[in-house]
Protein backbone atom coordinates (compact mmCIF):
# COMPACT_ATOMS: atom_id res chain seq x y z
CA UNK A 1 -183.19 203.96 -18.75
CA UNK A 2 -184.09 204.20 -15.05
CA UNK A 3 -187.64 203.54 -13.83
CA UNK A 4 -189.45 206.30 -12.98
CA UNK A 5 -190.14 206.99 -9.11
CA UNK A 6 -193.35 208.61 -7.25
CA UNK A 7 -191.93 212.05 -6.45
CA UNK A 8 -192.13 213.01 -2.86
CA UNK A 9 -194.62 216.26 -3.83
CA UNK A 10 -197.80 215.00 -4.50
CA UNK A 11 -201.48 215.76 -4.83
CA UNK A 12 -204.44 213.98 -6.10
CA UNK A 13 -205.80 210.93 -4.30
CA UNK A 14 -203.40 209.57 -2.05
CA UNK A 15 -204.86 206.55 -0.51
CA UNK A 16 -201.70 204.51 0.01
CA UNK A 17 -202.32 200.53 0.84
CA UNK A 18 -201.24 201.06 4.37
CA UNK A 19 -203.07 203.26 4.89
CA UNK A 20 -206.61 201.55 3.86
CA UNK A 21 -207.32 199.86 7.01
CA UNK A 22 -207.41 203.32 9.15
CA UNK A 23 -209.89 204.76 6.82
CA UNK A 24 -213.49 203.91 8.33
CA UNK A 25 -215.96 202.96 5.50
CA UNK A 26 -218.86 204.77 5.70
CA UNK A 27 -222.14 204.26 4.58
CA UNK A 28 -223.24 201.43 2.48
CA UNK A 29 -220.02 201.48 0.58
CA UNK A 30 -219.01 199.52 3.39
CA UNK A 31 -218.64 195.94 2.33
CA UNK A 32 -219.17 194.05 5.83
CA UNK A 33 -222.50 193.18 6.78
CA UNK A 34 -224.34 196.29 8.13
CA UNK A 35 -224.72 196.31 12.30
CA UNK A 36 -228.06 196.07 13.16
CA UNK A 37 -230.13 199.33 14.19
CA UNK A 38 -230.44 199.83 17.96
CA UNK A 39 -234.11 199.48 18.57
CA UNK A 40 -236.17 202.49 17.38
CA UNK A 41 -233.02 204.30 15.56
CA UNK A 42 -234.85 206.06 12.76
CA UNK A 43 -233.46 205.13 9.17
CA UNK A 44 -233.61 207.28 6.05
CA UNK A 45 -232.65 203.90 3.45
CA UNK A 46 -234.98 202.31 1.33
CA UNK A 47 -236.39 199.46 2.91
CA UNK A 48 -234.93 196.02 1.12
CA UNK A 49 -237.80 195.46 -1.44
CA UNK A 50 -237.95 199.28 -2.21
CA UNK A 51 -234.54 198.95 -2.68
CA UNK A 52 -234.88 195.46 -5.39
CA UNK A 53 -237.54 197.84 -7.05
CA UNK A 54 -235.20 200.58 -7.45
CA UNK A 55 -232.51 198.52 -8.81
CA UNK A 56 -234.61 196.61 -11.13
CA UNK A 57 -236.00 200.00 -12.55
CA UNK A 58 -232.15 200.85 -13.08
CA UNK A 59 -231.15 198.00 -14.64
CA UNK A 60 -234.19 198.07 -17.10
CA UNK A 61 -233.81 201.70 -17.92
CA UNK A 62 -229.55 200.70 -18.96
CA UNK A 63 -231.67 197.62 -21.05
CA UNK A 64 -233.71 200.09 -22.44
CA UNK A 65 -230.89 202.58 -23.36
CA UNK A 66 -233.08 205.28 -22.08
CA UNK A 67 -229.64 208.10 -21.81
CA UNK A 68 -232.43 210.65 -20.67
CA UNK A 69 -234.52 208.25 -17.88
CA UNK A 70 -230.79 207.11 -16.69
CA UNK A 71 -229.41 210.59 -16.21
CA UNK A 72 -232.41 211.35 -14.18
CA UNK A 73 -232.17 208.27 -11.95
CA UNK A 74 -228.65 209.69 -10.56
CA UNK A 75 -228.15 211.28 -7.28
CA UNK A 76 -227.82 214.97 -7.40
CA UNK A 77 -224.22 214.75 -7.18
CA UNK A 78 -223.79 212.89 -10.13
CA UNK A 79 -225.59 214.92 -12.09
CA UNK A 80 -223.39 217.81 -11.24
CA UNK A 81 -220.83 216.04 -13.07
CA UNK A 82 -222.90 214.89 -15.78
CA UNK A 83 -225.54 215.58 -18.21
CA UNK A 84 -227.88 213.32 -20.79
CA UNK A 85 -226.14 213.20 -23.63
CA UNK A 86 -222.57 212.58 -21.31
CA UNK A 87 -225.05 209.51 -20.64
CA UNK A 88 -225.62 208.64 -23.85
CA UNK A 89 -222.05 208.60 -25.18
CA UNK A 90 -221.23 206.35 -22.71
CA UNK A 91 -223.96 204.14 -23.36
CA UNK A 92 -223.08 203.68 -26.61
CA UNK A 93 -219.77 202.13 -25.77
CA UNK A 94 -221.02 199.50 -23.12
CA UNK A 95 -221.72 196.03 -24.01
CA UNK A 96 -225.80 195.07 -24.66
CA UNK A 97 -227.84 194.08 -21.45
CA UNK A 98 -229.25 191.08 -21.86
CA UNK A 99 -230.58 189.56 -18.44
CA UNK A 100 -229.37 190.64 -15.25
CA UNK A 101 -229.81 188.69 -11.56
CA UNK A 102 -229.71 190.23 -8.17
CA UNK A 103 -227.31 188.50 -5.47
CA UNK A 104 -227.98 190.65 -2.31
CA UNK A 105 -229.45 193.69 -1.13
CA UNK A 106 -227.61 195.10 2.34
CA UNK A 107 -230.11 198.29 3.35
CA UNK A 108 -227.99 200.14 5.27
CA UNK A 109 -228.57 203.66 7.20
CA UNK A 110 -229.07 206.34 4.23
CA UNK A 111 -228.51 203.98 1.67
CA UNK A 112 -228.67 200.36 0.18
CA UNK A 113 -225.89 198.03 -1.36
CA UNK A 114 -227.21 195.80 -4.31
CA UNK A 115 -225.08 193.23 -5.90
CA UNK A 116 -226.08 191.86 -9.49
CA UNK A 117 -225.15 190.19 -12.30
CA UNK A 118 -225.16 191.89 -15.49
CA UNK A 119 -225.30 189.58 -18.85
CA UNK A 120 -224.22 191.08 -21.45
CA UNK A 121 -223.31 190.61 -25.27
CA UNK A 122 -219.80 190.71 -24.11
CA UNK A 123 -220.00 188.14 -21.19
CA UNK A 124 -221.27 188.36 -17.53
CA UNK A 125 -219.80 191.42 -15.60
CA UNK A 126 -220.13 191.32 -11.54
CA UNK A 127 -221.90 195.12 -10.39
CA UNK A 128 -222.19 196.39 -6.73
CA UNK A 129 -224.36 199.93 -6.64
CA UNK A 130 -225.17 202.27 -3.53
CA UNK A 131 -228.97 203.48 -3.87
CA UNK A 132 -230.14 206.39 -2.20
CA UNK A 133 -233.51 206.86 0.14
CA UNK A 134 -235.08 208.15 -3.57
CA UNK A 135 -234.29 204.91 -5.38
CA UNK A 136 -231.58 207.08 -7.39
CA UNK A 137 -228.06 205.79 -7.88
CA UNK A 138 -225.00 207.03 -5.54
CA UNK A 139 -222.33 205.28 -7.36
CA UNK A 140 -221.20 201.75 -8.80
CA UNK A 141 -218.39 199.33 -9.22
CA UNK A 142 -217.55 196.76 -11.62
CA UNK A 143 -215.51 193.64 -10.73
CA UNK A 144 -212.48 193.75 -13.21
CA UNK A 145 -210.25 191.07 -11.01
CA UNK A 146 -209.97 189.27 -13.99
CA UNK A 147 -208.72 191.90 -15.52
CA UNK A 148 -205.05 193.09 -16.45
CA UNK A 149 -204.21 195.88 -14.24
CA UNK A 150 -202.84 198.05 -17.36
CA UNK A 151 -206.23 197.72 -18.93
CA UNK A 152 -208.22 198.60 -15.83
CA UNK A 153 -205.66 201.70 -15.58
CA UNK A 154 -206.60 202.55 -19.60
CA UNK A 155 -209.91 202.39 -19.30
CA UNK A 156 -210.10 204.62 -16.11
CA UNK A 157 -207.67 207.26 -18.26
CA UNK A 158 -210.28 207.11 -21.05
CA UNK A 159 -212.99 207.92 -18.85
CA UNK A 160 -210.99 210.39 -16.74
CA UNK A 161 -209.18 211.98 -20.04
CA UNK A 162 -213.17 211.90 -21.71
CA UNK A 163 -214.74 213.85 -18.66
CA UNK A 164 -216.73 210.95 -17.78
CA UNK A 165 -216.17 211.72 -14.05
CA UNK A 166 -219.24 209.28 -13.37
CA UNK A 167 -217.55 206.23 -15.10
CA UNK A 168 -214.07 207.15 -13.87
CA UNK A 169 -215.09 206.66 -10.46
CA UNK A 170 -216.47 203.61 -10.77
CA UNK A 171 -212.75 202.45 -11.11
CA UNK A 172 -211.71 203.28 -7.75
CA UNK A 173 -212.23 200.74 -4.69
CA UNK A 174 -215.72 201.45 -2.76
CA UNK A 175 -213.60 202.93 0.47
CA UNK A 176 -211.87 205.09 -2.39
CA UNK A 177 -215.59 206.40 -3.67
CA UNK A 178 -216.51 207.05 -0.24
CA UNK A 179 -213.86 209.04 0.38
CA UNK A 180 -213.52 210.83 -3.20
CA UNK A 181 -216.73 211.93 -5.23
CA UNK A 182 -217.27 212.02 -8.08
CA UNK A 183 -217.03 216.37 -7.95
CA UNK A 184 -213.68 216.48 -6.13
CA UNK A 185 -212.06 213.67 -9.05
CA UNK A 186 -212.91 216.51 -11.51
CA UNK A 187 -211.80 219.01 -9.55
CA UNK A 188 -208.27 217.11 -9.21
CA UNK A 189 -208.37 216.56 -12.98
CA UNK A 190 -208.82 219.79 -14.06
CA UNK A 191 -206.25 221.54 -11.38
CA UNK A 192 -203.46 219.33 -12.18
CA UNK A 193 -204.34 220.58 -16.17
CA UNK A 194 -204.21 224.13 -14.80
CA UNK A 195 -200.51 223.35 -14.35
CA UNK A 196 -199.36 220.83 -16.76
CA UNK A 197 -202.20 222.33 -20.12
CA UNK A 198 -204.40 220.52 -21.55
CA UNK A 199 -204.69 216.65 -21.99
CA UNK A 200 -203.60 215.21 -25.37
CA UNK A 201 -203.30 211.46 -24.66
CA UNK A 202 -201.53 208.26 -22.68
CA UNK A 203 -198.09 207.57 -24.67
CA UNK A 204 -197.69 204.43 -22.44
CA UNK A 205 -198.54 202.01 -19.53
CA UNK A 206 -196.62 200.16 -17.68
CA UNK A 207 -196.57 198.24 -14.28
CA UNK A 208 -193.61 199.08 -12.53
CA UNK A 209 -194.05 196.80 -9.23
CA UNK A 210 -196.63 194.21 -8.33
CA UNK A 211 -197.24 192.26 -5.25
CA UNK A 212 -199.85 189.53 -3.97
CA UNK A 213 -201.36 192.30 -2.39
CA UNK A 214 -200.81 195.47 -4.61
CA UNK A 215 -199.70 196.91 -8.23
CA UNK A 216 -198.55 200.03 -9.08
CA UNK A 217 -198.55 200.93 -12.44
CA UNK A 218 -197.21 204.19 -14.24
CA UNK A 219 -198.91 206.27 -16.93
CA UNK A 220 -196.78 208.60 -18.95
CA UNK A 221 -199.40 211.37 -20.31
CA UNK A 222 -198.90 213.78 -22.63
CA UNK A 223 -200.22 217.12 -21.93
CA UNK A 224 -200.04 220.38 -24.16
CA UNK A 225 -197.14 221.84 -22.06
CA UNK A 226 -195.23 218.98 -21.16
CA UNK A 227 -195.59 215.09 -20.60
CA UNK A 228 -195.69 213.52 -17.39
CA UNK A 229 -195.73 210.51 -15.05
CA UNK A 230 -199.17 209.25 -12.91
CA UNK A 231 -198.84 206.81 -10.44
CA UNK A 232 -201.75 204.21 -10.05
CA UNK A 233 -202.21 202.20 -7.45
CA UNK A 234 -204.16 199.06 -7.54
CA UNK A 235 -205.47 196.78 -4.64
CA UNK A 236 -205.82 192.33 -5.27
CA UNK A 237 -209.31 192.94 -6.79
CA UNK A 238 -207.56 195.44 -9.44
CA UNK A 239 -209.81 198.54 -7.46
CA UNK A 240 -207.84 201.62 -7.82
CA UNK A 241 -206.92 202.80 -4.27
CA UNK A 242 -204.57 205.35 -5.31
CA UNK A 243 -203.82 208.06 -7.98
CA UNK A 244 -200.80 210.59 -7.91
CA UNK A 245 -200.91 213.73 -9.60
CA UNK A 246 -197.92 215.54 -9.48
CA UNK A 247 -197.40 218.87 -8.50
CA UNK A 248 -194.22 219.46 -9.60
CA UNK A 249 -194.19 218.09 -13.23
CA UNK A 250 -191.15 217.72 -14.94
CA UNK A 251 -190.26 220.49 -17.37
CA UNK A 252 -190.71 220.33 -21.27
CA UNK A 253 -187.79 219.21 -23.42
CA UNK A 254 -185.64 221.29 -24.91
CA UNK A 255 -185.68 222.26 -28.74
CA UNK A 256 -182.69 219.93 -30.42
């Protein structure tokens, strides 16, 4: 059977590997070191202990599995896409916090980078999060290098597939989040069902070419009208730099 190919018509994300490097990060998704401020250049981000505090609070509210005090220490734009008992769900399916230690804080100019450590019942797990000048969380990122990139690409279709916009995005690469919020993945989501029905589940993953420095790997979808091919793209670190949605889906079979 021949392997599928990315059709020429696409929407959805889009962020092609070549393309990365002429896409300026912004903001403390940014992974470099922040410049410093010119002298007397106002600045609207948490100050780096305000920021520890605000992480620590986060991380001891997941602890707590407080679904109502963690749904209230989002941004307003995550909110939008979410709600407490959304929060809740997903708590339930995330490994125990036991411990947690924080690696760096990078204040930046509207926001603050934190890297920690999660322990956890199921093993230590590698977390960069962007807090806002409130102290609420902008977005996260797990490091799943380690990872198989089919698993990485399951997981973000559960979350995706599950409406859990919030934990879908944490799959994409940090440039990828900057560019894409959390509102506009839904958005995509939910147009490309306006043309291919409703979701019904992933018949299959596969990888269909890897690299040192990429991996694209296809998931064949059914959908209440007709089943379908996305194309995931994956960067070294397994972050998720690209997802097509087609906009010309192949037509259903016909009746034998």
């Amino acid at each position: 059977m021949p392997r599928p190919h990315p059709r020429p018509a696409l929407i959805g994300l889009t962020l092609l590997l070549s393309g990365l490097s002429l896409l300026a990060p912004r903001g403390a998704w940014a992974q470099a070191a922040p410049a410093p401020m010119a002298s007397g250049q106002p600045s609207a981000a948490l100050s780096e202990a305000q920021a520890r505090a605000a992480a620590e609070r986060i991380l001891r509210t997941i602890q707590k599995g407080d679904a109502q005090a963690r749904f209230e220490q989002f941004a307003p734009a995550l909110q939008r896409v979410s709600s407490p008992s959304m929060v809740a769900s997903t708590m339930k399916t995330q490994p125990r916090l036991l411990r947690w230690t924080i690696r760096s804080i990078q204040p930046g100019y509207d926001s603050s980078t934190v890297e920690a450590t999660l322990f956890t019942s199921a093993g230590p797990r590698d977390l960069l999060m962007v807090i806002d000048a409130s102290g609420r969380i902008e977005g996260y990122h797990f490091n799943v290098t380690d990872q198989p990139a089919e698993k990485v690409v399951g997981d973000f279709m559960k979350a995706l597939s599950g409406g859990q916009f919030i934990s879908a995005s944490s799959f994409l690469s940090p440039v990828v989040q900057e560019q894409i919020s959390q509102a506009q993945l839904q958005q995509k989501w939910l147009n490309l069902q306006r043309i291919t029905g409703n979701f019904v589940r992933v018949k299959h993953i596969s990888r269909a070419e890897s690299t040192p420095e990429m991996k694209l790997v296809i998931v064949n979808t059914e959908f209440n009208r007709l089943t379908d091919n996305l194309f995931v793209t994956l960067d070294a670190n397994n972050q998720i730099i690209g997802v097509d949605f087609p906009t010309d889906p192949a037509p259903p079979a016909p009746a034998r």
